[in-house]
Protein backbone atom coordinates (compact mmCIF):
# COMPACT_ATOMS: atom_id res chain seq x y z
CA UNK A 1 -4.27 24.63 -12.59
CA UNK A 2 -7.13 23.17 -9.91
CA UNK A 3 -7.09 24.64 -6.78
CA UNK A 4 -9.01 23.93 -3.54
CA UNK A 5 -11.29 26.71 -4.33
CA UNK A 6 -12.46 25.11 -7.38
CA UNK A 7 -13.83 22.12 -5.87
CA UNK A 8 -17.67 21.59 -4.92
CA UNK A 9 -18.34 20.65 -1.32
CA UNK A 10 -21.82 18.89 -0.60
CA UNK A 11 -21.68 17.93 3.15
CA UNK A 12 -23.22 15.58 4.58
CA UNK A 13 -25.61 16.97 7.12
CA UNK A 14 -25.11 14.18 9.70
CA UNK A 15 -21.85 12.39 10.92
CA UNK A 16 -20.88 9.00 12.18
CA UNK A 17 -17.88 10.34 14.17
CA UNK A 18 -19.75 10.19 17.72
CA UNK A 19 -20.16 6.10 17.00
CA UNK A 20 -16.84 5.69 16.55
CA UNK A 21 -14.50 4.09 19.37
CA UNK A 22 -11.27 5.56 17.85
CA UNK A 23 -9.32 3.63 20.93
CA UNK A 24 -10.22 0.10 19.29
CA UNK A 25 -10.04 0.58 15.27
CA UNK A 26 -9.53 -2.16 12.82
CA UNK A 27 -8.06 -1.27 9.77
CA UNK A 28 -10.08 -0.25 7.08
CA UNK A 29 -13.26 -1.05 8.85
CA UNK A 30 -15.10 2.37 9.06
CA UNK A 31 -15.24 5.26 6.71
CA UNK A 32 -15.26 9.49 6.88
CA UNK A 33 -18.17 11.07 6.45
CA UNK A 34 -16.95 12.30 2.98
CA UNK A 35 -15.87 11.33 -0.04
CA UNK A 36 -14.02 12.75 -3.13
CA UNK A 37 -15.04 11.70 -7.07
CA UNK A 38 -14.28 12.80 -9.96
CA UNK A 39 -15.54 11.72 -13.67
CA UNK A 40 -13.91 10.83 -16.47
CA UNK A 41 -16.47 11.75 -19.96
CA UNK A 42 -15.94 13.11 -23.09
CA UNK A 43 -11.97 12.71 -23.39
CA UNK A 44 -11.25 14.73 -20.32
CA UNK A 45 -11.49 14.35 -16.43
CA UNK A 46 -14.23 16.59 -15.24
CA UNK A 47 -13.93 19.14 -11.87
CA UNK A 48 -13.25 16.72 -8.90
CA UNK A 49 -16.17 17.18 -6.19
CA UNK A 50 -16.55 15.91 -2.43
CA UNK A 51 -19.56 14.68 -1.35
CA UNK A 52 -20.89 12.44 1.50
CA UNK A 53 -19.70 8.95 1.69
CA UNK A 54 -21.88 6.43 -0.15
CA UNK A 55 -22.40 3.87 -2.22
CA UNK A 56 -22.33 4.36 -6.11
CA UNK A 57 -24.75 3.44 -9.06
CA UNK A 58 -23.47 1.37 -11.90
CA UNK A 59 -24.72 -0.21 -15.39
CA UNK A 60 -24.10 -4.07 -15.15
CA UNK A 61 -22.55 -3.21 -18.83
CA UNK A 62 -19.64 -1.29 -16.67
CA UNK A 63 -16.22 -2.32 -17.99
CA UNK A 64 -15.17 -2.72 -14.62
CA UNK A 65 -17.05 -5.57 -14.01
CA UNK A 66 -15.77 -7.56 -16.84
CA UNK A 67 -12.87 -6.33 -18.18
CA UNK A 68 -10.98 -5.22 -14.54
CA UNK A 69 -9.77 -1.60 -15.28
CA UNK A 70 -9.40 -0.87 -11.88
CA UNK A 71 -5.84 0.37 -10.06
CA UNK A 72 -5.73 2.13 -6.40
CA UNK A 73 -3.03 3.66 -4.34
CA UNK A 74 -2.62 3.43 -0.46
CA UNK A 75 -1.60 6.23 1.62
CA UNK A 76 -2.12 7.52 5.26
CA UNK A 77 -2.51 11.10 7.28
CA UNK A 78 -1.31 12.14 10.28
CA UNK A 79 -1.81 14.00 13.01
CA UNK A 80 0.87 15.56 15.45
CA UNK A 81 0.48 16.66 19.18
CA UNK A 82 -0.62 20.27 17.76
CA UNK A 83 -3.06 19.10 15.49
CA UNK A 84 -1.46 19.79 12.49
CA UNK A 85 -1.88 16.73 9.31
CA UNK A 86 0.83 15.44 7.23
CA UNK A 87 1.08 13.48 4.63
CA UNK A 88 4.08 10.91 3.69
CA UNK A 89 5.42 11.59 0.23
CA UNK A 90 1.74 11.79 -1.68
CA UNK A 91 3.44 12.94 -4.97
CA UNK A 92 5.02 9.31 -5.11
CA UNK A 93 1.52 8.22 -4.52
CA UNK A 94 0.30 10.10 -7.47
CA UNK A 95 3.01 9.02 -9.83
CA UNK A 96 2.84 5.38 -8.78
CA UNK A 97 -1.15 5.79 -9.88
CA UNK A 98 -0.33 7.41 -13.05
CA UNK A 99 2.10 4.55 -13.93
CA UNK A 100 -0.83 2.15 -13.00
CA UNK A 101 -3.27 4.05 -15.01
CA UNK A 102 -0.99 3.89 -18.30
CA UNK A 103 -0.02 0.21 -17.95
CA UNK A 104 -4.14 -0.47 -17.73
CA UNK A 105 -5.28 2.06 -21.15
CA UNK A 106 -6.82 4.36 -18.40
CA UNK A 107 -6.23 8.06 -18.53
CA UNK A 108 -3.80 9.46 -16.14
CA UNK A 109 -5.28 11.93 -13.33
CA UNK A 110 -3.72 15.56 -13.41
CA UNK A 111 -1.51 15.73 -10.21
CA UNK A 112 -3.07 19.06 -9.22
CA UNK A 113 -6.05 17.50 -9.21
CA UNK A 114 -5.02 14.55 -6.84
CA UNK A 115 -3.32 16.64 -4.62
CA UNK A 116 -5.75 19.08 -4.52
CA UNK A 117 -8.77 17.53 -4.35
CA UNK A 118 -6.88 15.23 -1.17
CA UNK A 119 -6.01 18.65 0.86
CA UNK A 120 -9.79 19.76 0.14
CA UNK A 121 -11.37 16.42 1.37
CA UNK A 122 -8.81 16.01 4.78
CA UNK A 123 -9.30 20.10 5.15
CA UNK A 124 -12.65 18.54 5.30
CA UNK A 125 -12.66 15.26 7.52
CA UNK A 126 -9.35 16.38 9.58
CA UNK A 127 -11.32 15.49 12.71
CA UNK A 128 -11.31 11.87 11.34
CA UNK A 129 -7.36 11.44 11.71
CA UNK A 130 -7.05 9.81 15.04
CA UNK A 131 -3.82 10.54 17.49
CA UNK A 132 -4.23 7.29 19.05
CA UNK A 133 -0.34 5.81 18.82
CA UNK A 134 -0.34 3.02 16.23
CA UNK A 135 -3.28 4.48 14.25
CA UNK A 136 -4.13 6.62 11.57
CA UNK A 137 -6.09 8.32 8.67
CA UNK A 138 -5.75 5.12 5.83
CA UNK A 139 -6.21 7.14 2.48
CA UNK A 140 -7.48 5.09 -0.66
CA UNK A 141 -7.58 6.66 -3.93
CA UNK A 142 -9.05 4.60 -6.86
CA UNK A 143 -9.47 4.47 -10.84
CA UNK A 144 -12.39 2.07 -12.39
CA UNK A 145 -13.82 2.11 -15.47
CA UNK A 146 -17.83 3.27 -15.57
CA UNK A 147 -18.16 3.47 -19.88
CA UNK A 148 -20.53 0.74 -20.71
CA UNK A 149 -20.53 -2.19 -22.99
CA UNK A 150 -19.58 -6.16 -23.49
CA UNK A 151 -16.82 -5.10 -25.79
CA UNK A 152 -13.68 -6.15 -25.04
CA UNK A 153 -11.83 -2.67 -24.93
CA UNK A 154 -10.55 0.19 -22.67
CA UNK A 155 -13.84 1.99 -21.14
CA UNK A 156 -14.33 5.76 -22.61
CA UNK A 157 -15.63 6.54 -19.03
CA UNK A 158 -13.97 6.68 -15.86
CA UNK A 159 -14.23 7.98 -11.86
CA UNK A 160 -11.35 8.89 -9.81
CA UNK A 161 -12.44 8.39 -6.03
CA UNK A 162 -11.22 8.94 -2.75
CA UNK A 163 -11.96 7.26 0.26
CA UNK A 164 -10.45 7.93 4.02
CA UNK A 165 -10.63 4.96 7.01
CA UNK A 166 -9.69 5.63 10.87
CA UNK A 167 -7.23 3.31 11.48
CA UNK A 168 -5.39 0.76 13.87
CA UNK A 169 -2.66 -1.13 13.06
CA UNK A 170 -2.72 -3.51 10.13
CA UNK A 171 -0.71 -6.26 11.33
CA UNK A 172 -0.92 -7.84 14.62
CA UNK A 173 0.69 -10.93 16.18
CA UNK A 174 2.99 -13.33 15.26
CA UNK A 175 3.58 -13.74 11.38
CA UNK A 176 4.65 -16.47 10.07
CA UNK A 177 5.18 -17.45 6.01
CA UNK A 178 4.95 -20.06 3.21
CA UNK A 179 7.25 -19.93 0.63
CA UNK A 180 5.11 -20.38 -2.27
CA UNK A 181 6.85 -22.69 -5.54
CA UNK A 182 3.74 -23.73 -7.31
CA UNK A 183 1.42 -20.43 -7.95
CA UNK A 184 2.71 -16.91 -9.44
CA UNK A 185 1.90 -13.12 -8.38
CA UNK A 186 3.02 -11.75 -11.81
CA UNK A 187 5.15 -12.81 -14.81
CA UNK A 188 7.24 -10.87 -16.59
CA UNK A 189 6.07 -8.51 -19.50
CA UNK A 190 2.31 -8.30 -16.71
CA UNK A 191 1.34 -5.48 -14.46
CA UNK A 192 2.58 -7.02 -11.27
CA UNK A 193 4.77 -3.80 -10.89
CA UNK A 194 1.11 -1.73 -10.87
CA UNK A 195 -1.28 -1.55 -8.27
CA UNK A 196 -3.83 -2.92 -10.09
CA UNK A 197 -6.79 -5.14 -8.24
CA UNK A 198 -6.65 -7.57 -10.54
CA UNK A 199 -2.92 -8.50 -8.94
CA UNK A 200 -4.66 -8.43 -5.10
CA UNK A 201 -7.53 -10.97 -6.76
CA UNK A 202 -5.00 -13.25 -7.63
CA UNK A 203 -3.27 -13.53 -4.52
CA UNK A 204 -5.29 -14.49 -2.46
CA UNK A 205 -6.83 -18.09 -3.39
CA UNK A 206 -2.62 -19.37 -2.68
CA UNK A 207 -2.90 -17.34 0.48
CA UNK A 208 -5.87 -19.30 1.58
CA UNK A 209 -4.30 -22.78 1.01
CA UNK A 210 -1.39 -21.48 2.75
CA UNK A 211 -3.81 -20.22 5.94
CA UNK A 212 -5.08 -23.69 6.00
CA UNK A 213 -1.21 -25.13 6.61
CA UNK A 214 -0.96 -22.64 9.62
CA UNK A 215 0.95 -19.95 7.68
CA UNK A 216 -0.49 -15.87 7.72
CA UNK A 217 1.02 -15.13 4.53
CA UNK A 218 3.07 -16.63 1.18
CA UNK A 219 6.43 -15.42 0.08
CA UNK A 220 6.28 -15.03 -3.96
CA UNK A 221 8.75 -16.19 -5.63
CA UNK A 222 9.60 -15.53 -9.20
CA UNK A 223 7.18 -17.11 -12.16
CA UNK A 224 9.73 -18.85 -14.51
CA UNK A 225 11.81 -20.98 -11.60
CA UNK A 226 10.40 -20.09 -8.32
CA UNK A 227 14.29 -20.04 -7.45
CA UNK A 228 14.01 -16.41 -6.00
CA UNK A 229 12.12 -14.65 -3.45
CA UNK A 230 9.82 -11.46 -4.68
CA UNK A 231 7.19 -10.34 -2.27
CA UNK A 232 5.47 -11.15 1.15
CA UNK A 233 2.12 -11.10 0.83
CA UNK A 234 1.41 -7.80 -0.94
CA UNK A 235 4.54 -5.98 0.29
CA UNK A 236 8.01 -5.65 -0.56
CA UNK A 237 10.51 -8.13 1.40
CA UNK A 238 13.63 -7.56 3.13
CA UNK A 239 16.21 -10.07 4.22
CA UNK A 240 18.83 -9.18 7.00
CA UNK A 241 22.22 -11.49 6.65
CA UNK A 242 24.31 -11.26 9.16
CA UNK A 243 24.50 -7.11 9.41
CA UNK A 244 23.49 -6.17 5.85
CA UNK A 245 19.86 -5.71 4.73
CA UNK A 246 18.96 -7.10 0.95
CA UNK A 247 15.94 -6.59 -1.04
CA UNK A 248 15.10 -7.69 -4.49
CA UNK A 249 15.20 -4.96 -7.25
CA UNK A 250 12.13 -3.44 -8.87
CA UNK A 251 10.63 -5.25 -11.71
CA UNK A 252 7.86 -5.92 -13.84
CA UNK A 253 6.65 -8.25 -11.33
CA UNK A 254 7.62 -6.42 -8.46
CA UNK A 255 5.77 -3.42 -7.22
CA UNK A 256 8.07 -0.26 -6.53
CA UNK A 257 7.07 0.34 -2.97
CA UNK A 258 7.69 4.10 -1.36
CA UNK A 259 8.02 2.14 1.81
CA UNK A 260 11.00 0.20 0.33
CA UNK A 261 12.48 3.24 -1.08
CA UNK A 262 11.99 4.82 1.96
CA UNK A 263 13.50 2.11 4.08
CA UNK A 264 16.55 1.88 1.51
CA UNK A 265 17.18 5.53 1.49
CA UNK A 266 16.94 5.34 5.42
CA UNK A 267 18.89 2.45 6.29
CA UNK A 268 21.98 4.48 4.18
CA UNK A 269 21.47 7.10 6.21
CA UNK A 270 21.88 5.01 9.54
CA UNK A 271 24.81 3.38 8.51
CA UNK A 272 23.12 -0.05 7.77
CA UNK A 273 24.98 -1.82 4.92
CA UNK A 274 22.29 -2.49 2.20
CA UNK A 275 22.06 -4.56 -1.17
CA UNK A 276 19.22 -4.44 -3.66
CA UNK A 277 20.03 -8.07 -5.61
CA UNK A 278 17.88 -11.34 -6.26
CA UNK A 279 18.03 -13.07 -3.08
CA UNK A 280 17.53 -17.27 -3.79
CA UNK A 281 15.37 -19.02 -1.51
CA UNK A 282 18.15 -21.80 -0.92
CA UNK A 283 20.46 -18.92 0.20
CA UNK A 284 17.36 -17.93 2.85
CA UNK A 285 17.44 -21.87 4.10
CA UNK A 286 21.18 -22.22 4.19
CA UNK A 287 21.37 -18.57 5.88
CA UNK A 288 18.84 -20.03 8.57
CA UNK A 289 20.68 -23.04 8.90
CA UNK A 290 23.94 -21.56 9.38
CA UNK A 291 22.76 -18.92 11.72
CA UNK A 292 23.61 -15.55 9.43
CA UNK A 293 19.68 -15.14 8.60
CA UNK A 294 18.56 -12.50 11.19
CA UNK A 295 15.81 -11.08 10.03
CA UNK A 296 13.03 -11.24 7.86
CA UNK A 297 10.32 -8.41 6.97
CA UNK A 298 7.83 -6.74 5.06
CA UNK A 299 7.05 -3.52 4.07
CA UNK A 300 4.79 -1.50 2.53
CA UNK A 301 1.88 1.38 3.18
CA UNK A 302 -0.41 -0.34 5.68
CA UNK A 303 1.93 -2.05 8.25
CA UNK A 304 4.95 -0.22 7.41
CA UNK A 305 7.04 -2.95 8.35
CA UNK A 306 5.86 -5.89 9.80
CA UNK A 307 8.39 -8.56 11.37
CA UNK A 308 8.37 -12.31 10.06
CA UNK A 309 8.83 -14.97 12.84
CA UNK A 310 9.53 -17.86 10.76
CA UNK A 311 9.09 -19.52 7.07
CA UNK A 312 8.27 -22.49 5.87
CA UNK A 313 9.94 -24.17 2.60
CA UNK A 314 9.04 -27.90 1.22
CA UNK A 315 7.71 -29.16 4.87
CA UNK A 316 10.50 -27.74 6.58
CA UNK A 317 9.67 -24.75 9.33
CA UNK A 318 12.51 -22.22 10.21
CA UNK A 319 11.93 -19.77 12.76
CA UNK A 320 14.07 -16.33 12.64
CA UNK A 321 16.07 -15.66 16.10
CA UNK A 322 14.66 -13.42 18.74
CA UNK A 323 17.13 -10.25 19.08
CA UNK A 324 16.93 -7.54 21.66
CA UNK A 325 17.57 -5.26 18.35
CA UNK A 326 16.35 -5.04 14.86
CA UNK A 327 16.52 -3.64 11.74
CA UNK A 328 13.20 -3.80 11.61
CA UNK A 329 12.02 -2.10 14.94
CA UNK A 330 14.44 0.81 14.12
CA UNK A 331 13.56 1.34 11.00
CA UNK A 332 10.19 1.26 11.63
CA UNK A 333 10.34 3.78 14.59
CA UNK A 334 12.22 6.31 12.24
CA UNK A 335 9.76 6.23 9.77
CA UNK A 336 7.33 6.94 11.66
CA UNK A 337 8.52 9.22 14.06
CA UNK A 338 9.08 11.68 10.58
CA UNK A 339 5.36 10.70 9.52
CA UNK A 340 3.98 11.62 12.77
CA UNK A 341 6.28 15.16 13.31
CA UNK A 342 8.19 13.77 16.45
CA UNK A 343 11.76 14.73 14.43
CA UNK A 344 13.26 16.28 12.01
CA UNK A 345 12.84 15.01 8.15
CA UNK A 346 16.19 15.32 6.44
CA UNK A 347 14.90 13.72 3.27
CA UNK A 348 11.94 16.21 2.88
CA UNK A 349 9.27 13.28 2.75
CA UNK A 350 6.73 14.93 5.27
CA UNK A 351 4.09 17.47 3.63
CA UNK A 352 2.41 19.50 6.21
CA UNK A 353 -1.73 19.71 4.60
């Protein structure tokens, strides 16, 4: 069993922190001063190690490069008014990567030594976690294959990374999205349901033709009849009809989001009437037309949930009503007042670090 102890700590001997203006962060846009790695060689994952943040040296033979064996997780830490650091249910996050890992022939990472090696590197970088409301530490662990060769076959060489980003919020703005008939996120039998990068690479050429309409974002729909809604953008999506809140179920297309869960397992508790079912796009339009469609939202890691202002289907815009109170903004406010330590978590979610 790994423990903190058994980690190697080079630090770096000079920090960034002083240049950062942790009132104005993007997201993702700046990095901690460390980083944590860990090999895969020989059949076995090597002793993880932390060491400055920096780039890395690769063979152009790298599998990665032409084969994709690459997944990642997304996570955040925060901070509370007495400085202590929580994380939001991490073992998910290391589950979710081992799920990712099997689906793409890489070898799973021990969870001791995720865990571990994540309290040893924010142990090491807690100043990084900024208090500012709205932000915080963005955590990105990733899996890509290093074994060399033009073969096409699973790598026999591996590193486990992560990576840590101050930061603001993800979304900002008005959203608004396409619904998207003609391109797919994932088939059946694929690895949409893992975060693999190869899903994210895919995405985003549809997203760009739907920018260039005036959208933000696409709504997936499903790959065979592009009759059902999936995902929005790269989260999960929820629909509010009239008073009850609907989400499509899990698949191999769809990604099984600890946001969603979270939100699902939440909304129960507040009463909210939920139902995890396929949701048709024609039942979205007539909903919208008929003036039962309340709501429309995202959800996932980064944004947490982000509200959708208004969709657009085969030329037609609709635009979702403005209400003094949403599922959305209460959920969201929950969530994150148990991330951040401002109340009590009755589902045992938070980990204090």
């Amino acid at each position: 069993m790994l423990t903190k102890k058994d980690i190697k700590i080079t630090k770096s001997k000079t920090s960034t922190i002083e240049s950062i203006d942790f009132n104005n962060l993007a997201f993702g846009q700046v990095f901690s001063d460390h980083m944590l790695t860990c090999d895969f060689k020989n059949g076995k994952w090597e002793v993880p190690q932390i060491v400055p943040y920096g780039p890395f040296s690769l063979d152009p033979s790298a599998k990665i490069f032409h084969y994709g064996q690459s997944i990642f997780e997304g996570m955040k830490a925060y901070k509370d008014t007495s400085n202590d650091v929580f994380l939001f249910r991490p073992i998910e996050n290391a589950k979710r990567l081992n799920l990712s890992a099997k689906r793409l022939a890489i070898p799973e990472i021990p969870e001791d030594y995720f865990m571990e090696g994540l309290k040893a590197l924010l142990d090491l970088d807690k100043d990084w976690i900024p208090t500012n409301e709205g932000s915080s530490l963005y955590i990105r662990p990733f899996v890509f294959a290093t074994g060399q060769g033009f073969h096409a076959s699973p790598a026999d060489e591996y590193k486990f990374v992560i990576c840590t980003a101050p930061s603001g919020a993800y979304f900002s703005g008005k959203v608004n999205v396409l619904i998207e008939e003609k391109y797919s996120r994932s088939a059946n039998g694929g690895v949409g349901f893992a975060k693999a990068g190869g899903n994210y690479a895919g995405q985003f050429y549809p997203t760009q033709l739907a920018k260039a309409k005036g959208y933000q974002q696409v709504i997936w729909t499903d790959d065979t009849s592009h009759e059902y809604i999936e995902e929005a953008g790269a989260m999960n999506v929820f629909v509010r009809i009239n008073d009850t809140l609907l989400t499509s179920p899990v698949s191999d297309r769809i990604l099984d989001g600890i946001t969603r869960k979270s939100i699902l397992e939440l909304a129960e508790a507040e009463g909210i009437k939920t139902e995890v079912r396929k949701i048709k796009v024609n039942e979205l339009v007539n909903a919208s037309k008929d003036g039962s469609l309340k709501e429309i939202f995202g959800a996932g890691t980064a944004a947490v949930i982000s509200p959708i202002a208004g969709f657009g289907f085969r030329g037609e815009d609709f635009e979702l009503p403005k209400l003094e109170s949403t599922f959305a903004s209460q959920l969201k406010s929950r969530i994150i007042d148990i991330q951040t330590n401002k109340t009590e978590d009755p589902f045992g979610w938070r980990m204090k670090v």
